[in-house]
PDB file of N, CA and C in Angstrom:
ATOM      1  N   UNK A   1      50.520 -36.732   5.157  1.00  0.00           N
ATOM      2  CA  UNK A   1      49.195 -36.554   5.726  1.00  0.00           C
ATOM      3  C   UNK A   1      48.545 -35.374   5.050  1.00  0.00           C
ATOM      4  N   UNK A   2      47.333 -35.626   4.562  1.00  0.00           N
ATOM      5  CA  UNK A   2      46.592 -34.406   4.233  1.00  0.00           C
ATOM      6  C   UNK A   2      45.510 -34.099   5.024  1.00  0.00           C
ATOM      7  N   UNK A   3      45.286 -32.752   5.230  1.00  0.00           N
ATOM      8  CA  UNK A   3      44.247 -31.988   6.349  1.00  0.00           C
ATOM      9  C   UNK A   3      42.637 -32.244   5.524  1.00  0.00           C
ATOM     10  N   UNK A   4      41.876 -32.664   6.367  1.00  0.00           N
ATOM     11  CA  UNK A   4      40.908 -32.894   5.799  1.00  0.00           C
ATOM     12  C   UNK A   4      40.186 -31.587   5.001  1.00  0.00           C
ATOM     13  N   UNK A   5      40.498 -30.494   5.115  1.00  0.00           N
ATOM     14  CA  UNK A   5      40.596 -29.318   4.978  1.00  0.00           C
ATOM     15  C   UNK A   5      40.749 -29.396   3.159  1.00  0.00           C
ATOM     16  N   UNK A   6      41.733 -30.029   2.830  1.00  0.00           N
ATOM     17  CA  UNK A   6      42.146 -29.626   1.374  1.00  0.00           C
ATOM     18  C   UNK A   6      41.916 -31.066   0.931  1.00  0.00           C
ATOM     19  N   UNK A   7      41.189 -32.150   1.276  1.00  0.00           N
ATOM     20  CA  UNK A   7      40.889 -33.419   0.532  1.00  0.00           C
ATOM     21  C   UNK A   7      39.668 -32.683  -0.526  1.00  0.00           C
ATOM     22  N   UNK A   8      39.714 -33.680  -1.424  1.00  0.00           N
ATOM     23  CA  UNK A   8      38.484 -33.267  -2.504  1.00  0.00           C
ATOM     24  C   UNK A   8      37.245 -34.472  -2.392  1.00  0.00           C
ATOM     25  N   UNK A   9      36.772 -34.549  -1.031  1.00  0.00           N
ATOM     26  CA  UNK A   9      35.572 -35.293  -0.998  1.00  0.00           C
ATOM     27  C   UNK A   9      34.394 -34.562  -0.531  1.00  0.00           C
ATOM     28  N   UNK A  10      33.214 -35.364  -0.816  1.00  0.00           N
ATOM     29  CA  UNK A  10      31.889 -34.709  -0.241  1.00  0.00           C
ATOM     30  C   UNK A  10      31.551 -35.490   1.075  1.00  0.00           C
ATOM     31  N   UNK A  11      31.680 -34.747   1.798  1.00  0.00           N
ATOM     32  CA  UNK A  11      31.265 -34.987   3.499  1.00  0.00           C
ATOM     33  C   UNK A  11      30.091 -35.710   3.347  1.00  0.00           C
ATOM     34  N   UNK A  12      28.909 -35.916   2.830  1.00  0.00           N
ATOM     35  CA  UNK A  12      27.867 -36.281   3.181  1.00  0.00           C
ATOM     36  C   UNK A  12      27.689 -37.952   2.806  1.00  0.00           C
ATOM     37  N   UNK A  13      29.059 -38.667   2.066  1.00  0.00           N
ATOM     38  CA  UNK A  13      28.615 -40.048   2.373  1.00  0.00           C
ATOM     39  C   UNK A  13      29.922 -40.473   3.180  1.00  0.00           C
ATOM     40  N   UNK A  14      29.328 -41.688   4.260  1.00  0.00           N
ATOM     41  CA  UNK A  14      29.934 -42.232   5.049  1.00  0.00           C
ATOM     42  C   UNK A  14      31.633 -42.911   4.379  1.00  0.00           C
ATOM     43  N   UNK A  15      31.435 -43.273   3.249  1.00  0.00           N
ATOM     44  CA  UNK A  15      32.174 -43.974   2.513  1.00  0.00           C
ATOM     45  C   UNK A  15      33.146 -42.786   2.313  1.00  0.00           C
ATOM     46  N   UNK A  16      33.120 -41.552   2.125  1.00  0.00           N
ATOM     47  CA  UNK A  16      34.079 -40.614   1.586  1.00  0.00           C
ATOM     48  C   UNK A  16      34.938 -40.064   3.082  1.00  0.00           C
ATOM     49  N   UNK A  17      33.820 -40.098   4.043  1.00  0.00           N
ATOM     50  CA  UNK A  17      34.719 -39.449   5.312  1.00  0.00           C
ATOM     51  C   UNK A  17      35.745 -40.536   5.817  1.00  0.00           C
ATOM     52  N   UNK A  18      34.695 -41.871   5.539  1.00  0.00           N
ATOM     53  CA  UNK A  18      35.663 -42.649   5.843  1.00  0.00           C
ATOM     54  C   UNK A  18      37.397 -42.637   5.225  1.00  0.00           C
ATOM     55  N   UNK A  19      37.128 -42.653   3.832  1.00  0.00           N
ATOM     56  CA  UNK A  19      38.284 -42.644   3.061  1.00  0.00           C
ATOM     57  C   UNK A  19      38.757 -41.493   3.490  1.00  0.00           C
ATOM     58  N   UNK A  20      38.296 -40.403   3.382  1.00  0.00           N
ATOM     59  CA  UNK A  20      39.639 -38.967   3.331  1.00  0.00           C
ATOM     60  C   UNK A  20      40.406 -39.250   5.485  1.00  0.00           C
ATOM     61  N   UNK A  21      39.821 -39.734   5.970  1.00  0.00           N
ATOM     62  CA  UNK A  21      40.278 -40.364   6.969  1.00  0.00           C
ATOM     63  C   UNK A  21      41.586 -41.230   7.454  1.00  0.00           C
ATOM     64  N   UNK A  22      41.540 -41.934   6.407  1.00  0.00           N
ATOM     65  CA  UNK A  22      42.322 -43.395   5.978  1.00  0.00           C
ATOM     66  C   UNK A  22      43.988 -43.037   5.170  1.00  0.00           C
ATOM     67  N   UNK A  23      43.423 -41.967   4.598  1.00  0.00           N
ATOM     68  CA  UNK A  23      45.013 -41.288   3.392  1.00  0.00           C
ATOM     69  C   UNK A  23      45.928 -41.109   4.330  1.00  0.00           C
ATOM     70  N   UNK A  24      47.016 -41.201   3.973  1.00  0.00           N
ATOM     71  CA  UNK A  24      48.266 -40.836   4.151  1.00  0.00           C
ATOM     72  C   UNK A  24      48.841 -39.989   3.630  1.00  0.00           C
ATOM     73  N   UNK A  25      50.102 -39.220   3.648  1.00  0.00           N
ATOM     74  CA  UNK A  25      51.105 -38.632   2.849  1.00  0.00           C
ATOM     75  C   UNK A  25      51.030 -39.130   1.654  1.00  0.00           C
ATOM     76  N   UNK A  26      51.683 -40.254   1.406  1.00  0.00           N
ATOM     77  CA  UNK A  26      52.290 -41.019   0.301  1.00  0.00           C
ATOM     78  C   UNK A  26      51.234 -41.761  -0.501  1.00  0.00           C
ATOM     79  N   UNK A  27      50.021 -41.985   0.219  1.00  0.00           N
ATOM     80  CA  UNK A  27      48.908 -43.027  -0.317  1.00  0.00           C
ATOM     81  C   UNK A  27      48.739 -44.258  -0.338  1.00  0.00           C
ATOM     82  N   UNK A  28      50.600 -44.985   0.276  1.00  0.00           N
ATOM     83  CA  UNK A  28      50.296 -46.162   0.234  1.00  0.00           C
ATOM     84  C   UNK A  28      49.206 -47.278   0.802  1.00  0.00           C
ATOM     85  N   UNK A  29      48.895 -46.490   1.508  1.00  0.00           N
ATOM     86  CA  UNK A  29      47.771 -47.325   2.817  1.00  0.00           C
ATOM     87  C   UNK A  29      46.298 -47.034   1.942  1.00  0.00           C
ATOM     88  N   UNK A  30      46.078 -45.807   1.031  1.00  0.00           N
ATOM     89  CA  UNK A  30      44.662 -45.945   0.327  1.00  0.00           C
ATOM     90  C   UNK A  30      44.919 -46.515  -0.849  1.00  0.00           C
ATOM     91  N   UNK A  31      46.530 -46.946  -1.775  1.00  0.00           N
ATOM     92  CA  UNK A  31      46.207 -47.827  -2.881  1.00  0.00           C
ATOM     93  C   UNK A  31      46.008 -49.322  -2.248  1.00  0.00           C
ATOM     94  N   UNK A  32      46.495 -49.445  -1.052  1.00  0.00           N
ATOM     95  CA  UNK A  32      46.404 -51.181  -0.767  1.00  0.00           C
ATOM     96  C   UNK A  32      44.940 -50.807  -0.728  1.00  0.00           C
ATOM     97  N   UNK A  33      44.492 -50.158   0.386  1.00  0.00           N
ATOM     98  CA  UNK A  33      43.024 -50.630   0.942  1.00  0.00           C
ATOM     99  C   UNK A  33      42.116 -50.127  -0.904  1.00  0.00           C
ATOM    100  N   UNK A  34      42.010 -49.605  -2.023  1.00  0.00           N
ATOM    101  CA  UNK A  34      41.800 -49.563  -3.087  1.00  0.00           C
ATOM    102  C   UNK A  34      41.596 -50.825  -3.966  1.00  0.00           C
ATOM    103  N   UNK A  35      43.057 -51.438  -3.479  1.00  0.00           N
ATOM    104  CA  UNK A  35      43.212 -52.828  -4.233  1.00  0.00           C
ATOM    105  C   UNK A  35      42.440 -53.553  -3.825  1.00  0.00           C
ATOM    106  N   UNK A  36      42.265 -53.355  -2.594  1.00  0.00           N
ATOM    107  CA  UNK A  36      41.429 -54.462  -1.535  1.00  0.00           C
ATOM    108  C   UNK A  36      39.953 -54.245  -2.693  1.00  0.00           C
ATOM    109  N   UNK A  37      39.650 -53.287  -2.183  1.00  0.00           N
ATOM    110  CA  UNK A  37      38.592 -53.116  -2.557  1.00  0.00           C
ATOM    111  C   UNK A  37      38.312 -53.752  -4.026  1.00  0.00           C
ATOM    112  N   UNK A  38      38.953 -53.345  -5.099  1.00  0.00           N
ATOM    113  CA  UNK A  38      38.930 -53.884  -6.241  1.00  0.00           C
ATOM    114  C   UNK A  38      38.661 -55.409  -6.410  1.00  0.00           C
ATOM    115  N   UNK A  39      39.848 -55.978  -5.738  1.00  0.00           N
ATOM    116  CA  UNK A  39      39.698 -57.794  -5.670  1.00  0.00           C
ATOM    117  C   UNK A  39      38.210 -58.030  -5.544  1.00  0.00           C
ATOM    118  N   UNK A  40      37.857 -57.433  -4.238  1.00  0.00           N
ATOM    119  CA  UNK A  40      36.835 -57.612  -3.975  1.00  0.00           C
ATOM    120  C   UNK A  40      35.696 -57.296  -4.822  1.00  0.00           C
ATOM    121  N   UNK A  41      35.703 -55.897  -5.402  1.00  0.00           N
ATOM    122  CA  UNK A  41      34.694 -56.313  -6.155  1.00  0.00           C
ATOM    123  C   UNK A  41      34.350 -56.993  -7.376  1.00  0.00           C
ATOM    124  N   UNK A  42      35.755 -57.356  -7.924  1.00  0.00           N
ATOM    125  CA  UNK A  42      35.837 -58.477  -9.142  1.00  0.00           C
ATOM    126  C   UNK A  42      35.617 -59.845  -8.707  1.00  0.00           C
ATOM    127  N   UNK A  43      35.742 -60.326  -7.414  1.00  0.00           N
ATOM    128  CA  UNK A  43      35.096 -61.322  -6.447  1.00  0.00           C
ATOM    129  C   UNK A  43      33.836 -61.512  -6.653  1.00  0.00           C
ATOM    130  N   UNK A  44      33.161 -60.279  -6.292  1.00  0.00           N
ATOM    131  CA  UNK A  44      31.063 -60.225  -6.241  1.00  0.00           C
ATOM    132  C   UNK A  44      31.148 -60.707  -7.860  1.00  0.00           C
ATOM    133  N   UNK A  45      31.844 -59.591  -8.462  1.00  0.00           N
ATOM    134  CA  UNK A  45      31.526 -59.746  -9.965  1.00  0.00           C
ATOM    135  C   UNK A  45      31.130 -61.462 -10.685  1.00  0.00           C
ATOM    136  N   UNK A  46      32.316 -61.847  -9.791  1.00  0.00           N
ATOM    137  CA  UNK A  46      32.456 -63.180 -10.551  1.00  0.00           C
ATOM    138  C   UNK A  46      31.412 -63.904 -10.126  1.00  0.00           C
ATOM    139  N   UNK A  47      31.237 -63.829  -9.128  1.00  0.00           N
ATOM    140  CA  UNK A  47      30.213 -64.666  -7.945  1.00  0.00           C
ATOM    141  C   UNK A  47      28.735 -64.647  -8.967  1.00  0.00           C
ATOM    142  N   UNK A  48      28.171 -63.101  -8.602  1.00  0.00           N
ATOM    143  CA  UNK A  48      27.026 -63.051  -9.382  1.00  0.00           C
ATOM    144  C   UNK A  48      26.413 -63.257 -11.067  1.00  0.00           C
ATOM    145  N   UNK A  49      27.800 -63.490 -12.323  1.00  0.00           N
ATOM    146  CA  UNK A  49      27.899 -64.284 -12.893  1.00  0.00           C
ATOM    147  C   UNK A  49      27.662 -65.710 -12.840  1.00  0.00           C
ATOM    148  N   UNK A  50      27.939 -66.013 -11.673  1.00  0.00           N
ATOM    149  CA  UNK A  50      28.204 -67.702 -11.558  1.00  0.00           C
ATOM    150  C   UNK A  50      25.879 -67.886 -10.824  1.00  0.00           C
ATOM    151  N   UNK A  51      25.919 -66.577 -10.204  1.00  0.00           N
ATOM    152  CA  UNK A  51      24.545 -67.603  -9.936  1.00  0.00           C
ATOM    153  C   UNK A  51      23.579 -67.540 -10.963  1.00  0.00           C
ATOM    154  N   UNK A  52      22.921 -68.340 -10.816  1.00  0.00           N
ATOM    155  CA  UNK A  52      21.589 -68.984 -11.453  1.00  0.00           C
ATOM    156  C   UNK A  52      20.532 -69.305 -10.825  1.00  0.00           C
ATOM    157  N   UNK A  53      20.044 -68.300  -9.999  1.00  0.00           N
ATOM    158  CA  UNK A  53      18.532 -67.998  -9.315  1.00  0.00           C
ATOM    159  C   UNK A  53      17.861 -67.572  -9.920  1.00  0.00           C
ATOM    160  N   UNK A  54      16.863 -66.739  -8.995  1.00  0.00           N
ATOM    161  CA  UNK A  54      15.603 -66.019  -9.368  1.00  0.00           C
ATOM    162  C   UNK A  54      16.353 -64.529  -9.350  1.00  0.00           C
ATOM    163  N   UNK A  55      17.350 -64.318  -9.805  1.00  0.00           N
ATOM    164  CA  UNK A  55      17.556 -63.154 -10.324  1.00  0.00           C
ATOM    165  C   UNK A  55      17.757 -62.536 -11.174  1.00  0.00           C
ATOM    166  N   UNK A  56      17.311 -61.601 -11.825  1.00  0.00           N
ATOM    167  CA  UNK A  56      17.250 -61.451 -13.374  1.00  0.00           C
ATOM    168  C   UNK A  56      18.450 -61.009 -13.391  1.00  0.00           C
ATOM    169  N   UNK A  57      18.881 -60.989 -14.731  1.00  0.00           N
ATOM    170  CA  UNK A  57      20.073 -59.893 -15.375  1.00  0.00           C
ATOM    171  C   UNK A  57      20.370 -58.597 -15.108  1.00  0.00           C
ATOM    172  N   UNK A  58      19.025 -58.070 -15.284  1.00  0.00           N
ATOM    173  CA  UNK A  58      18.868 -56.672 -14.859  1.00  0.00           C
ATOM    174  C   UNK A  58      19.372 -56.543 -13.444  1.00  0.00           C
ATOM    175  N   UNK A  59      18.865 -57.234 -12.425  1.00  0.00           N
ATOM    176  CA  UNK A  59      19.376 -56.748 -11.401  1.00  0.00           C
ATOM    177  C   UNK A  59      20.485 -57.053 -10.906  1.00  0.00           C
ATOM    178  N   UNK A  60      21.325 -58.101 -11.952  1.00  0.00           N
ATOM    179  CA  UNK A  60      22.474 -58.113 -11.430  1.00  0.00           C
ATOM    180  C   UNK A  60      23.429 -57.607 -12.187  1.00  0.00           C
ATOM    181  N   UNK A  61      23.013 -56.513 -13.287  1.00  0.00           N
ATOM    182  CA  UNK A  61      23.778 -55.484 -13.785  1.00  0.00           C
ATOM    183  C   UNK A  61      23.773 -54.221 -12.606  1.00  0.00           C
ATOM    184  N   UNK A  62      22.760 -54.339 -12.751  1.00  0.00           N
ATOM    185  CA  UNK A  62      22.743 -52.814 -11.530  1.00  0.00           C
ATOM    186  C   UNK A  62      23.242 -53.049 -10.621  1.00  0.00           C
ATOM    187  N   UNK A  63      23.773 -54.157  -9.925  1.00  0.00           N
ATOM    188  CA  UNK A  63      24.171 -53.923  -8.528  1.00  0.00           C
ATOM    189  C   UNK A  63      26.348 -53.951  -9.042  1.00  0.00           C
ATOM    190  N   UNK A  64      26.306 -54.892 -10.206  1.00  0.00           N
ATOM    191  CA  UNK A  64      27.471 -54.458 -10.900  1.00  0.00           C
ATOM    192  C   UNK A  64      27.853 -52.902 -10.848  1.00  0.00           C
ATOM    193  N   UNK A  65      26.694 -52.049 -11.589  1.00  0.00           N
ATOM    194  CA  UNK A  65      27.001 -50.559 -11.686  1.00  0.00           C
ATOM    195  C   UNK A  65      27.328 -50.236 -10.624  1.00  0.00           C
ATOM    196  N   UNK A  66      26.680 -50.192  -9.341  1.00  0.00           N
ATOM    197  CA  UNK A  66      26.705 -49.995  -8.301  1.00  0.00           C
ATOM    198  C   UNK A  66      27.964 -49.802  -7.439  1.00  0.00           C
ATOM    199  N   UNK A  67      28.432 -51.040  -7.443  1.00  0.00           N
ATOM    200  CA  UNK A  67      29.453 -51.090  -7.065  1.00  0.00           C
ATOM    201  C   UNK A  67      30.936 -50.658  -8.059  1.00  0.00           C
ATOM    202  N   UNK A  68      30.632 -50.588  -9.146  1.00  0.00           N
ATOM    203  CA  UNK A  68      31.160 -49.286 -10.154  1.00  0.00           C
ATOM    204  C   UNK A  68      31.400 -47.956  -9.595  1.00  0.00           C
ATOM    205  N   UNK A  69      30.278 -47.802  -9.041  1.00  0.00           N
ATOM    206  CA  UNK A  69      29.761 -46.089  -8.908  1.00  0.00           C
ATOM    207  C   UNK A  69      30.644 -45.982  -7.300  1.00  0.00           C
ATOM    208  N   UNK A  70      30.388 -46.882  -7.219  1.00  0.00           N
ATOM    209  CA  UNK A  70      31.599 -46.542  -5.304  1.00  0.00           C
ATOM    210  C   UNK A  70      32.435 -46.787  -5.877  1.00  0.00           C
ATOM    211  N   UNK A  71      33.332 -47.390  -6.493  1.00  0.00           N
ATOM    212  CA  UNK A  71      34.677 -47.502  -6.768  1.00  0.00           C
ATOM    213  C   UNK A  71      35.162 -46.362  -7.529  1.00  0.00           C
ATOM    214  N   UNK A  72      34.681 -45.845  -8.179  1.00  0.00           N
ATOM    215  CA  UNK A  72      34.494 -44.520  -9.221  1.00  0.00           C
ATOM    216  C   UNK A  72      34.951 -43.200  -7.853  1.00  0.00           C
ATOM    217  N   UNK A  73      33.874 -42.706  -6.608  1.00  0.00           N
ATOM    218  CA  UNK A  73      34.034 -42.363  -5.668  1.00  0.00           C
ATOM    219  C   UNK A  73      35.394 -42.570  -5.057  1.00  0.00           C
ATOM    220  N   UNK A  74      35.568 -43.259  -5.043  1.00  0.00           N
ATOM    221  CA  UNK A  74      36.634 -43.596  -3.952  1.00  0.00           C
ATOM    222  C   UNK A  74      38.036 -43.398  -5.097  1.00  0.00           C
ATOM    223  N   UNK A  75      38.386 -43.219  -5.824  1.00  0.00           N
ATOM    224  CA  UNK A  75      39.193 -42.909  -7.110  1.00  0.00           C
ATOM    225  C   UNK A  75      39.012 -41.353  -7.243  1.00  0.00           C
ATOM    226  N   UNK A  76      38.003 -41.082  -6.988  1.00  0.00           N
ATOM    227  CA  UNK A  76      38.096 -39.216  -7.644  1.00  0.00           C
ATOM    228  C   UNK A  76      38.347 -38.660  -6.273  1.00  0.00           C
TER     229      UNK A  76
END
């Protein structure tokens, strides 16, 4: 268990309190829920590849980054 005290997150997004919350000693419980996360977002990934709407490229790079940029977070 680590004291929230000595985690290296920034309090001010929901997503980080959540996580420094979630750790354990050992970490096993934040690499599963990590993995989770990952599947998942190689899931969207694939998904939004596959459509063919009214959505441009552009915006379905950025929401790619996006969800980059939280996974990035949740890793540091």
């Amino acid at each position: 268990w680590t004291p929230a005290s000595i985690c290296r997150v920034d309090r001010n997004t929901q997503v980080h309190a959540h996580w420094s919350s979630i750790m354990d000693g050992d970490g096993k419980r934040a690499k599963r829920i990590l993995s989770r996360i990952k599947k998942e977002r190689d899931a969207v990934s694939a998904r939004l590849e596959r459509i063919d709407l009214d959505t441009s490229k552009s915006e379905i790079d950025e929401t790619k980054k996006i969800i980059e940029a939280i996974e990035k977070e949740l890793t540091d």
